[in-house]
C-alpha atoms as a PDB file:
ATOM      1  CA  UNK A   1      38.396 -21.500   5.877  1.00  0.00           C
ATOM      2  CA  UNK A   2      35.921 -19.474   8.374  1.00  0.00           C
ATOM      3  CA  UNK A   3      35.563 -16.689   5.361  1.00  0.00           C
ATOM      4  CA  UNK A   4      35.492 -19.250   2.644  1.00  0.00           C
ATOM      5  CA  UNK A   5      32.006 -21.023   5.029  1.00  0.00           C
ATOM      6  CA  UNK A   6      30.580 -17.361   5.271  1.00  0.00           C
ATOM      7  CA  UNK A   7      30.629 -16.859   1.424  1.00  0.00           C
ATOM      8  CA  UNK A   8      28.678 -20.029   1.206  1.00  0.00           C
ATOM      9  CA  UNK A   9      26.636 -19.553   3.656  1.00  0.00           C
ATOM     10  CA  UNK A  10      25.285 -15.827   3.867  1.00  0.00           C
ATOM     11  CA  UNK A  11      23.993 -16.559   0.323  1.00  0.00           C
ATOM     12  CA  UNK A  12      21.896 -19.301   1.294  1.00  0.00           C
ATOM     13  CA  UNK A  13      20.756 -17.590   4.635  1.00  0.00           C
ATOM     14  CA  UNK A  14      19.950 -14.582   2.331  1.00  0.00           C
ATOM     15  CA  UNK A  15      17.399 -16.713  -0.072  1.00  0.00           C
ATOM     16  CA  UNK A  16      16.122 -18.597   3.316  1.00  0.00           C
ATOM     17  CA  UNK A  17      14.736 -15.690   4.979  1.00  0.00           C
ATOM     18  CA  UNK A  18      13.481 -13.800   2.152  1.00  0.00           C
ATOM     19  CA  UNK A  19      10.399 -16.444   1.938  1.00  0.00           C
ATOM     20  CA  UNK A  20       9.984 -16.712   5.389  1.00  0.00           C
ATOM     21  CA  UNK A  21      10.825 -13.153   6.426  1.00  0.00           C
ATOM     22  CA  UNK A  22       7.840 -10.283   5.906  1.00  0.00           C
ATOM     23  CA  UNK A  23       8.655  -6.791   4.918  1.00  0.00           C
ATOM     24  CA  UNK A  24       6.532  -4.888   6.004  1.00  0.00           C
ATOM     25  CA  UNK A  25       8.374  -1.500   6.369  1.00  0.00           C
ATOM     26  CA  UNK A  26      10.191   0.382   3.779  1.00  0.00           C
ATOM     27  CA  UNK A  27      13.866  -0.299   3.085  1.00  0.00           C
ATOM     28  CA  UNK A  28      16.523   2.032   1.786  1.00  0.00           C
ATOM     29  CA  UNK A  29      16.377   1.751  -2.446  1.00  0.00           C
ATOM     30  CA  UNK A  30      13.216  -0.589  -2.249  1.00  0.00           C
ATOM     31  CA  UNK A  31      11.429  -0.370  -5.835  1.00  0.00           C
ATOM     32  CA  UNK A  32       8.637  -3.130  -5.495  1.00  0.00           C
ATOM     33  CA  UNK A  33       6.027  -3.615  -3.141  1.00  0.00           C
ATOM     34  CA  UNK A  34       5.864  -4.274   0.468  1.00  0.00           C
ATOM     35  CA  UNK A  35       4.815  -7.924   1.405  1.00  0.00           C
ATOM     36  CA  UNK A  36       0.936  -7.733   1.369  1.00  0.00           C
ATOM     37  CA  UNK A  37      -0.780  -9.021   4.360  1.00  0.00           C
ATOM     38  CA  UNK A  38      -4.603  -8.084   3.229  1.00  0.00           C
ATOM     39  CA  UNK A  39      -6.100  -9.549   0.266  1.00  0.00           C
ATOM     40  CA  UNK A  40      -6.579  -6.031  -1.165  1.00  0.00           C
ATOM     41  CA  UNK A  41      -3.134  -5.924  -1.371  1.00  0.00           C
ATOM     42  CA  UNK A  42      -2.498  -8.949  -2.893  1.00  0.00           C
ATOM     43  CA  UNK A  43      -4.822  -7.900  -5.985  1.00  0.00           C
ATOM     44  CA  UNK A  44      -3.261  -4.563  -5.695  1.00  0.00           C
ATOM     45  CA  UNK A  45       0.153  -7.173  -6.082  1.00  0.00           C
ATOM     46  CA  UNK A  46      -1.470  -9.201  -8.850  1.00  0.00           C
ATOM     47  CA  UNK A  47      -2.842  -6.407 -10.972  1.00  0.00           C
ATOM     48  CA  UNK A  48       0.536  -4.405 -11.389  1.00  0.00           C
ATOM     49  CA  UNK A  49       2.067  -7.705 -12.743  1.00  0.00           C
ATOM     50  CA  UNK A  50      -0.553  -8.317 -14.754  1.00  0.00           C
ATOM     51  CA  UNK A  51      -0.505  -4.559 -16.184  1.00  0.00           C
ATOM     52  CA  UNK A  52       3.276  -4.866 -16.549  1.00  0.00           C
ATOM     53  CA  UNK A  53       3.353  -8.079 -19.379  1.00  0.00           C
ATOM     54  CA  UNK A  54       1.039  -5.703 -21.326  1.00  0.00           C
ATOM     55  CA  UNK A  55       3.587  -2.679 -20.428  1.00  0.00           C
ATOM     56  CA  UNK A  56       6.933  -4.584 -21.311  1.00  0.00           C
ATOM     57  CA  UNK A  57       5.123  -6.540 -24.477  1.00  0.00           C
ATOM     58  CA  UNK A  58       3.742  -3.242 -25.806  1.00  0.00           C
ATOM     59  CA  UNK A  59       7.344  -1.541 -25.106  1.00  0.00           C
ATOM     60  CA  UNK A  60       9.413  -3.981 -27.419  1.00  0.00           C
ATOM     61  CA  UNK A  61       6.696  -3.855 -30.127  1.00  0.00           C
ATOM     62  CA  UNK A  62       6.844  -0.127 -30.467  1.00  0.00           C
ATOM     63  CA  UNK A  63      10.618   0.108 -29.805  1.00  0.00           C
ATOM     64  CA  UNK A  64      10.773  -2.779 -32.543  1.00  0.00           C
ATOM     65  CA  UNK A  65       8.512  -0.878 -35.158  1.00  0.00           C
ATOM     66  CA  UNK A  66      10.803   2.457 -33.809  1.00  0.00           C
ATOM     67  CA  UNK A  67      14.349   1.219 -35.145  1.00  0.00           C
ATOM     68  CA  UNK A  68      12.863  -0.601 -38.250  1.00  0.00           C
ATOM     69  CA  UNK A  69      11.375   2.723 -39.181  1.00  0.00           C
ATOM     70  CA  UNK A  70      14.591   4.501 -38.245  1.00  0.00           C
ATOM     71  CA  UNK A  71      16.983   2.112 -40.295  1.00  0.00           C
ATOM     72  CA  UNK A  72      14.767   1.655 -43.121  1.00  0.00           C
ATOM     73  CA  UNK A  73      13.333   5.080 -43.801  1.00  0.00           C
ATOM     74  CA  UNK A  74      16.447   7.033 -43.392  1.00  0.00           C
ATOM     75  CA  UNK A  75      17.668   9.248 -46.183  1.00  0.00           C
ATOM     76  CA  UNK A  76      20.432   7.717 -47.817  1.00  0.00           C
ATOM     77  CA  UNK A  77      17.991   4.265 -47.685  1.00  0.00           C
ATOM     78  CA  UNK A  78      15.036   5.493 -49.234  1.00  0.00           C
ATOM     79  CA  UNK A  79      16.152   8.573 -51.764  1.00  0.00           C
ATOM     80  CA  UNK A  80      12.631   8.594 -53.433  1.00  0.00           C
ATOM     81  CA  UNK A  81      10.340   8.648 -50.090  1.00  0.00           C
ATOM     82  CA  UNK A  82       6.630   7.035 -50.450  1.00  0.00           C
ATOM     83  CA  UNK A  83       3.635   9.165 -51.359  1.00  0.00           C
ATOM     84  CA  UNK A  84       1.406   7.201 -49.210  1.00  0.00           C
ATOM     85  CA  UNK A  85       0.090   9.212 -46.559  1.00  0.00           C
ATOM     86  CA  UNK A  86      -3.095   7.128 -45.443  1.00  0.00           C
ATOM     87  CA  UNK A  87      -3.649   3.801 -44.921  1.00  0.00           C
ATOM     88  CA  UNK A  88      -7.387   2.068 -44.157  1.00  0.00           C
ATOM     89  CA  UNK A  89      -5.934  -1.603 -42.375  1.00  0.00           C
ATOM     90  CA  UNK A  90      -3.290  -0.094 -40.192  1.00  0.00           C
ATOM     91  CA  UNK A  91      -5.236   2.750 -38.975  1.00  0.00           C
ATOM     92  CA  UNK A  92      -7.795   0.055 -38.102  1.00  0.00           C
ATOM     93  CA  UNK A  93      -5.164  -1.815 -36.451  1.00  0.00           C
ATOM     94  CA  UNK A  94      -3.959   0.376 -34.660  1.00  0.00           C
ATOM     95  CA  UNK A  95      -7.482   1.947 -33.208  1.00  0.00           C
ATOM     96  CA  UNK A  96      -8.812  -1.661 -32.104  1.00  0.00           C
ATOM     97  CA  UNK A  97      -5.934  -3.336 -31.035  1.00  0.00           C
ATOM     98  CA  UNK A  98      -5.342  -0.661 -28.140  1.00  0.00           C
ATOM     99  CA  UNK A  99      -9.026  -0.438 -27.281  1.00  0.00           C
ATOM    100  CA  UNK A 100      -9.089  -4.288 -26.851  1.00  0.00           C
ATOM    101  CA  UNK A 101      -6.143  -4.015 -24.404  1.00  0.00           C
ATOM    102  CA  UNK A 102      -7.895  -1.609 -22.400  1.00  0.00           C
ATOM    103  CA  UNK A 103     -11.455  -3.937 -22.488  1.00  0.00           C
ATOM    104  CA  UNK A 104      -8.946  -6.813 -21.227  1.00  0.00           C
ATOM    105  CA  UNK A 105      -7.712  -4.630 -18.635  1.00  0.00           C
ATOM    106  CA  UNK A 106     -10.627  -3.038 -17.615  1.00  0.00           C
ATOM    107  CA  UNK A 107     -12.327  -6.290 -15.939  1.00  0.00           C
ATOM    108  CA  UNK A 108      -9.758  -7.352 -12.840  1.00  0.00           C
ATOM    109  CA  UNK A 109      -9.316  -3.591 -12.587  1.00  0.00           C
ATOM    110  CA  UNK A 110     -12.952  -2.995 -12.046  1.00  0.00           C
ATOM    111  CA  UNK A 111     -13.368  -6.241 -10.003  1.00  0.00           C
ATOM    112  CA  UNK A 112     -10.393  -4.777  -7.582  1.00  0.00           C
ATOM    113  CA  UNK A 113     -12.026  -1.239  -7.332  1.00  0.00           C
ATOM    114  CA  UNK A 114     -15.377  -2.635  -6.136  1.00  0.00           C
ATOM    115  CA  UNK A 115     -13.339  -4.698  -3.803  1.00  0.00           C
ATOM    116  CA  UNK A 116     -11.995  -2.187  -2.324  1.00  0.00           C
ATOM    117  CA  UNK A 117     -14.580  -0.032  -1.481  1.00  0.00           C
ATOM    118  CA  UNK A 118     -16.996  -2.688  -0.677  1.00  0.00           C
ATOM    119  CA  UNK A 119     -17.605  -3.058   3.706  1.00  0.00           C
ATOM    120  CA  UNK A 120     -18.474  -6.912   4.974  1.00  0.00           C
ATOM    121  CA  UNK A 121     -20.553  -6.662   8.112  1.00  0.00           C
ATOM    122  CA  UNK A 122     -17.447  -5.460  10.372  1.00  0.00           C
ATOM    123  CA  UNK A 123     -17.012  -7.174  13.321  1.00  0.00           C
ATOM    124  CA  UNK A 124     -14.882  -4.221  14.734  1.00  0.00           C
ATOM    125  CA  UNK A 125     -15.033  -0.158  13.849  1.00  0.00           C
ATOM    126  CA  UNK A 126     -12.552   2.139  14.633  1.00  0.00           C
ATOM    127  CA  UNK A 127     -12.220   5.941  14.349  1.00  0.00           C
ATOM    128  CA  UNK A 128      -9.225   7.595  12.811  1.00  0.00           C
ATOM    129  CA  UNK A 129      -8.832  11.395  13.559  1.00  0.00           C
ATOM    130  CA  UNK A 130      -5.784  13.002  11.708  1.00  0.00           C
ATOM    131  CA  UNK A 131      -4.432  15.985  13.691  1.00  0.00           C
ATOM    132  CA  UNK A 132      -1.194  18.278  12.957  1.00  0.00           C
ATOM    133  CA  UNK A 133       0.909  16.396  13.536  1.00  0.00           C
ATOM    134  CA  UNK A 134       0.022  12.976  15.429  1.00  0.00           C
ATOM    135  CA  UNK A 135      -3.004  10.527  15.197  1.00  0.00           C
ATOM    136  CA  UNK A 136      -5.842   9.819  17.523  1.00  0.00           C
ATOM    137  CA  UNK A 137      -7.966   6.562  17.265  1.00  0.00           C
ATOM    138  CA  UNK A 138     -11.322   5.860  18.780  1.00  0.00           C
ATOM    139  CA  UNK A 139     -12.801   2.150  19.436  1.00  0.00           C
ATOM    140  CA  UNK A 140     -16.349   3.042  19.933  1.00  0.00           C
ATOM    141  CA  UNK A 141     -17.470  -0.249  20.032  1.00  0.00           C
ATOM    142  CA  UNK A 142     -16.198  -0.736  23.513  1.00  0.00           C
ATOM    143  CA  UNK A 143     -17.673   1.084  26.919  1.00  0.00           C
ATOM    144  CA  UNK A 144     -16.240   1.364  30.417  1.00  0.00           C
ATOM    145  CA  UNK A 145     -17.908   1.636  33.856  1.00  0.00           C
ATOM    146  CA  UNK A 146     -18.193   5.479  32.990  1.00  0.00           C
ATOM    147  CA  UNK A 147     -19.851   4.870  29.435  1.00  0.00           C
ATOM    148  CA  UNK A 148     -16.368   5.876  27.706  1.00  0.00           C
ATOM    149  CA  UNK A 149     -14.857   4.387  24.836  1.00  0.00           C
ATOM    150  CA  UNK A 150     -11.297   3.336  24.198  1.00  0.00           C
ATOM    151  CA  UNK A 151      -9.302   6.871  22.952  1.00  0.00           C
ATOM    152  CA  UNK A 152      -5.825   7.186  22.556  1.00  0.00           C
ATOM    153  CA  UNK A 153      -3.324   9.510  20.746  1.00  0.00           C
ATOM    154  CA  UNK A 154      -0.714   8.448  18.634  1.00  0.00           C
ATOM    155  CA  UNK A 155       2.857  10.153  18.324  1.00  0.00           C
ATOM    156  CA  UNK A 156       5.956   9.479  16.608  1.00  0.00           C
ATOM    157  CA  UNK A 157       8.739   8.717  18.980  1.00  0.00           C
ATOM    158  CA  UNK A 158      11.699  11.345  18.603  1.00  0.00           C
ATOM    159  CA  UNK A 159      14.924  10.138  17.370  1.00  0.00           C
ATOM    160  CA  UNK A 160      16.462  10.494  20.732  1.00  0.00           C
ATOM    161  CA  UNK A 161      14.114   8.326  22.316  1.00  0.00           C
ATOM    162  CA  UNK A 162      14.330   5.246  19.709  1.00  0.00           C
ATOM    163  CA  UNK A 163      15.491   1.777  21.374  1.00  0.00           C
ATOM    164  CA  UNK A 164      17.727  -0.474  19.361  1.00  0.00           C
ATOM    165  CA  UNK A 165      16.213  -1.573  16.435  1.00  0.00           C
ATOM    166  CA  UNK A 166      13.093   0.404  15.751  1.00  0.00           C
ATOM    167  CA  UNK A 167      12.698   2.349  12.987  1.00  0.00           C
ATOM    168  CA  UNK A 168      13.216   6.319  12.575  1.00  0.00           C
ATOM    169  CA  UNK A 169      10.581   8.335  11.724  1.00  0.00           C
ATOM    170  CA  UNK A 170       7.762   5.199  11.863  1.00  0.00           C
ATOM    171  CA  UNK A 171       7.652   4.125  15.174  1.00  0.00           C
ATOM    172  CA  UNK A 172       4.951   5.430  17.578  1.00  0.00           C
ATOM    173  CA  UNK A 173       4.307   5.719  21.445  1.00  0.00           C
ATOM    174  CA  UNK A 174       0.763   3.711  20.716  1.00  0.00           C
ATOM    175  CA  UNK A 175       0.240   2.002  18.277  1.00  0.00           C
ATOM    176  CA  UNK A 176      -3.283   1.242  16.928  1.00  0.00           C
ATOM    177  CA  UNK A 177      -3.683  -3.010  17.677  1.00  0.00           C
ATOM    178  CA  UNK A 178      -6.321  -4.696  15.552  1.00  0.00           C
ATOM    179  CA  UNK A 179      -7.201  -8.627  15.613  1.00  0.00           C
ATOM    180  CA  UNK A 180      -5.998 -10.929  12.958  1.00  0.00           C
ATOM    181  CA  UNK A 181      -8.796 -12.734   9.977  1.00  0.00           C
ATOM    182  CA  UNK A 182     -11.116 -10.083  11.151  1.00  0.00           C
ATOM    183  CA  UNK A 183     -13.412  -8.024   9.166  1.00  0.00           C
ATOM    184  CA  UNK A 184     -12.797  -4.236  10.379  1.00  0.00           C
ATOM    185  CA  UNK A 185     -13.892  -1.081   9.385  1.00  0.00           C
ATOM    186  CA  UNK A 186     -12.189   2.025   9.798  1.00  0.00           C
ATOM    187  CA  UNK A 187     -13.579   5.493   9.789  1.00  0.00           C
ATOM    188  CA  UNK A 188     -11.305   8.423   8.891  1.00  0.00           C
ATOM    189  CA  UNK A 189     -11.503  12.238   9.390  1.00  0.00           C
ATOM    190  CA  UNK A 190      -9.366  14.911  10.152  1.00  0.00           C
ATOM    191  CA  UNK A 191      -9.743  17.835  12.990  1.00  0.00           C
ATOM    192  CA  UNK A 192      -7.744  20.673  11.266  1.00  0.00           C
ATOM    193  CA  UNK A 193      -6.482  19.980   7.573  1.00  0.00           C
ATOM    194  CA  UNK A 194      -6.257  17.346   5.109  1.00  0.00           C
ATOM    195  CA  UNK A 195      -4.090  13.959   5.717  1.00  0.00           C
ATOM    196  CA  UNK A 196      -4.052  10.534   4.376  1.00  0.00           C
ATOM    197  CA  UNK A 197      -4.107   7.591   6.618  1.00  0.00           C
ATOM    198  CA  UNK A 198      -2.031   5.170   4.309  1.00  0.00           C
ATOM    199  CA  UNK A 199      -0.293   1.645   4.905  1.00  0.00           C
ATOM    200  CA  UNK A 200       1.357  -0.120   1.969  1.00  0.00           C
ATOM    201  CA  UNK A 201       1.477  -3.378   3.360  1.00  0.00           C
ATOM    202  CA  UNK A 202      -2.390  -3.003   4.382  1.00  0.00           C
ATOM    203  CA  UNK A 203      -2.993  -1.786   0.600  1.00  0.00           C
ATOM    204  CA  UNK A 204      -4.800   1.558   2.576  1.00  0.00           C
ATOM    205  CA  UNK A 205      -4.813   4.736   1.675  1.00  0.00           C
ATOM    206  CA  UNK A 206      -7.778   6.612   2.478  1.00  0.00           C
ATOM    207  CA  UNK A 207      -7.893  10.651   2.690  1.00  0.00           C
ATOM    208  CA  UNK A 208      -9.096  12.527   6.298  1.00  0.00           C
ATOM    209  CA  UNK A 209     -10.498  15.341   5.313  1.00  0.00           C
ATOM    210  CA  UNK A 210     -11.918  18.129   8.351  1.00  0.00           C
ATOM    211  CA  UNK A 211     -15.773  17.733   8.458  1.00  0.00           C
ATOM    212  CA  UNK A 212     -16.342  14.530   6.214  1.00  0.00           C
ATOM    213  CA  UNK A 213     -15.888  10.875   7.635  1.00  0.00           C
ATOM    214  CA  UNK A 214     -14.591   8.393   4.879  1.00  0.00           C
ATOM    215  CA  UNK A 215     -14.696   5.043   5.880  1.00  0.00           C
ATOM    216  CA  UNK A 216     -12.603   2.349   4.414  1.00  0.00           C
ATOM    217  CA  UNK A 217     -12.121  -1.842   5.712  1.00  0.00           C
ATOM    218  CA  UNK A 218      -9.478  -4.313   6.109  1.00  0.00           C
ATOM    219  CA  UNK A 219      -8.858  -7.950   6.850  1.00  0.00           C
ATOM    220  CA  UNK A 220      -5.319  -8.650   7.894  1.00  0.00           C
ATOM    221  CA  UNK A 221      -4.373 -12.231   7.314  1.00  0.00           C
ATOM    222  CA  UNK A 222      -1.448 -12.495   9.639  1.00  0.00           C
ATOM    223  CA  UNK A 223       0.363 -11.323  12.550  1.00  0.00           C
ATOM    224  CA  UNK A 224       2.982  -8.147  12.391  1.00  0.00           C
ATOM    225  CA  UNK A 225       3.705  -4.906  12.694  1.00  0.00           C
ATOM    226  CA  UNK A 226       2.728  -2.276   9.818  1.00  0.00           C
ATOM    227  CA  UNK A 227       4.050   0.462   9.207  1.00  0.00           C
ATOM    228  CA  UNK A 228       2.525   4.136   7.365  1.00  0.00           C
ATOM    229  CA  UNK A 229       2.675   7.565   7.327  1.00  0.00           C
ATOM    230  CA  UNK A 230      -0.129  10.599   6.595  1.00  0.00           C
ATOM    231  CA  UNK A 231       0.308  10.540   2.220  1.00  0.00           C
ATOM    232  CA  UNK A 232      -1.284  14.229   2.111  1.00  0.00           C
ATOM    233  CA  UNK A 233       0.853  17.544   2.681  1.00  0.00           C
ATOM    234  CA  UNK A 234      -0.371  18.812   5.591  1.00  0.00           C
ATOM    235  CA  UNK A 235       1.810  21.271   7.110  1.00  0.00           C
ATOM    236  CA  UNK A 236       5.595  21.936   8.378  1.00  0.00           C
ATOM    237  CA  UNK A 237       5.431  18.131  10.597  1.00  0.00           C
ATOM    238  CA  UNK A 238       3.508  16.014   7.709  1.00  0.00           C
ATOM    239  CA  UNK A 239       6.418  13.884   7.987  1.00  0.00           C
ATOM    240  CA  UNK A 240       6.511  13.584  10.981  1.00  0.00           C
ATOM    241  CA  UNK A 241       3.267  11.520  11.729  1.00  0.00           C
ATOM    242  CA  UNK A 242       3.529   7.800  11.083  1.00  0.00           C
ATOM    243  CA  UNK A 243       1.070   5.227  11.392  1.00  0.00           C
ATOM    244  CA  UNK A 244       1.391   1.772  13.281  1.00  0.00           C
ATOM    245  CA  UNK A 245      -0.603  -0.954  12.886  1.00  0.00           C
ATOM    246  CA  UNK A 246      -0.009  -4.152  15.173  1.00  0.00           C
ATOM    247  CA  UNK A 247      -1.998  -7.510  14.032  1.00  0.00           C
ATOM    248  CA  UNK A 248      -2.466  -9.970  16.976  1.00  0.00           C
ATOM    249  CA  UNK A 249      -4.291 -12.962  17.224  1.00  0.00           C
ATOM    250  CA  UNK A 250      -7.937 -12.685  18.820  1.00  0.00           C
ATOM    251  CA  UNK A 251      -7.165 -13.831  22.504  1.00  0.00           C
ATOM    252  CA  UNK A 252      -4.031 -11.253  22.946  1.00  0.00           C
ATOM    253  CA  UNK A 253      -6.322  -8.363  21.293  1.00  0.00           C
ATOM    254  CA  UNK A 254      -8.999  -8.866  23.743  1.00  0.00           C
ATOM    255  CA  UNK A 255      -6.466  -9.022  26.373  1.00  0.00           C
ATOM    256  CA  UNK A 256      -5.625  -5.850  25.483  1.00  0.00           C
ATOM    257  CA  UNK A 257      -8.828  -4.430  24.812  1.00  0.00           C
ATOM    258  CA  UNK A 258      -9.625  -4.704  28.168  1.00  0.00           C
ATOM    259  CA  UNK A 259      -6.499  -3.311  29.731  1.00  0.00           C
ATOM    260  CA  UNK A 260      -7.612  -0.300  28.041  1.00  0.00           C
ATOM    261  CA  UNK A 261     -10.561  -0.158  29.554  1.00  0.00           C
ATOM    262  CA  UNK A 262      -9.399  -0.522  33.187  1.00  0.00           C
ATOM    263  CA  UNK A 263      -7.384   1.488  32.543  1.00  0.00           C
END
């Protein structure tokens, strides 16, 4: 009876917590997207389902036209083959149709790519520095008694050293905390060689590269823990230096803020 209850409920549990659950990590055999938590990320979201009715409606069409041609035009079929070797409509067809595709495309992609490189008056900016292999972060916008901002270094936390429950190779002795519905602005550069400071669920990825600061934004919508890792080969350790994002709301992040700075 106890095993007959679990089949019935585990099920139900399963389809409960997958809408009320966040992933916001990867997972072993994942193949779609982490849950998004900025609106970049949602249109990032959006826009590959969009592309993919196109995709799937363009693949049974040509895999349609495929066999027909195959069945129809094979040799014991059609003994006395056709002559006709151009043809005005369908090469018309054929041109246009595919360009219009791409014009109907082209507009929500364009709209996202502006979106995404566009700043809004940031509220908060803070430097990314990509070193082999670990991250360092800078809040500049905040000054001690001795005129020093808020620095910190970021490593990942050895195997050996995990507590239960955190994840290998993504978890991090500091993580880099950042308020909830807040406009931010983050500046990224490297001291040595190139890396990419990239988070999935942030829709992020935005290249460090030595002497050059790129600067890219972000407006987390809710509270969690987000998880990346440096997308550019970078040396013996590039996978080796994750990135952790944690989201709080505004009270706890000024909390913090300033426990840095007494620090």
């Amino acid at each position: 009876m106890l095993n007959h209850s679990k089949l019935i409920i585990y099920p139900f549990l399963t389809f409960f917590y997958s809408y009320v659950l966040f992933n916001d990590a990867p997972e072993n055999w994942q193949l779609g997207f982490q849950d998004p938590a900025t609106p970049i990320m949602e249109g990032i979201i959006n826009l590959h389902h969009d592309l993919m009715y196109f995709i799937c409606v363009i693949f049974i069409f040509v895999s349609w036209m495929l066999s027909r041609t195959l069945w129809h035009f094979e040799k014991t079929q059609n003994i006395i083959p056709s002559t006709l070797t151009h043809g005005t409509l369908i090469e018309i067809i054929w041109t246009v149709t595919p360009a219009c595709i791409l014009l109907i495309i082209a507009i929500p992609s364009f709209s996202l790519l502006y979106a995404m490189d566009e700043i809004i008056s940031p509220a908060i900016t803070i430097k990314t520095l990509g070193h082999q292999w670990y991250w360092s972060y800078e809040y500049s916008d905040y000054l001690n008694e001795d005129g020093e901002s808020v620095m910190y270094d970021s490593y990942m936390i050895p195997e050996e050293d995990l507590d239960l429950g955190q994840l290998r190779l993504l978890e991090v002795d500091n993580r880099m905390v950042v308020p909830i519905n807040t406009h931010i602005r983050i500046i990224v550069s490297a001291a040595d060689v190139l890396h990419s400071w990239a988070i999935p669920s942030l829709g992020i990825k935005c290249d460090a590269i030595p002497g050059r600061l790129n600067q890219t934004s972000m407006f987390i919508k809710r509270e969690g823990v987000y998880y990346g890792q440096c997308s550019e080969i970078c040396g013996i350790n590039h996978g080796f230096m994750p990135i952790v994002v944690e989201a709080v709301k505004l009270p706890n992040y000024i909390t913090w803020i300033s426990n840095k700075l007494s620090e």
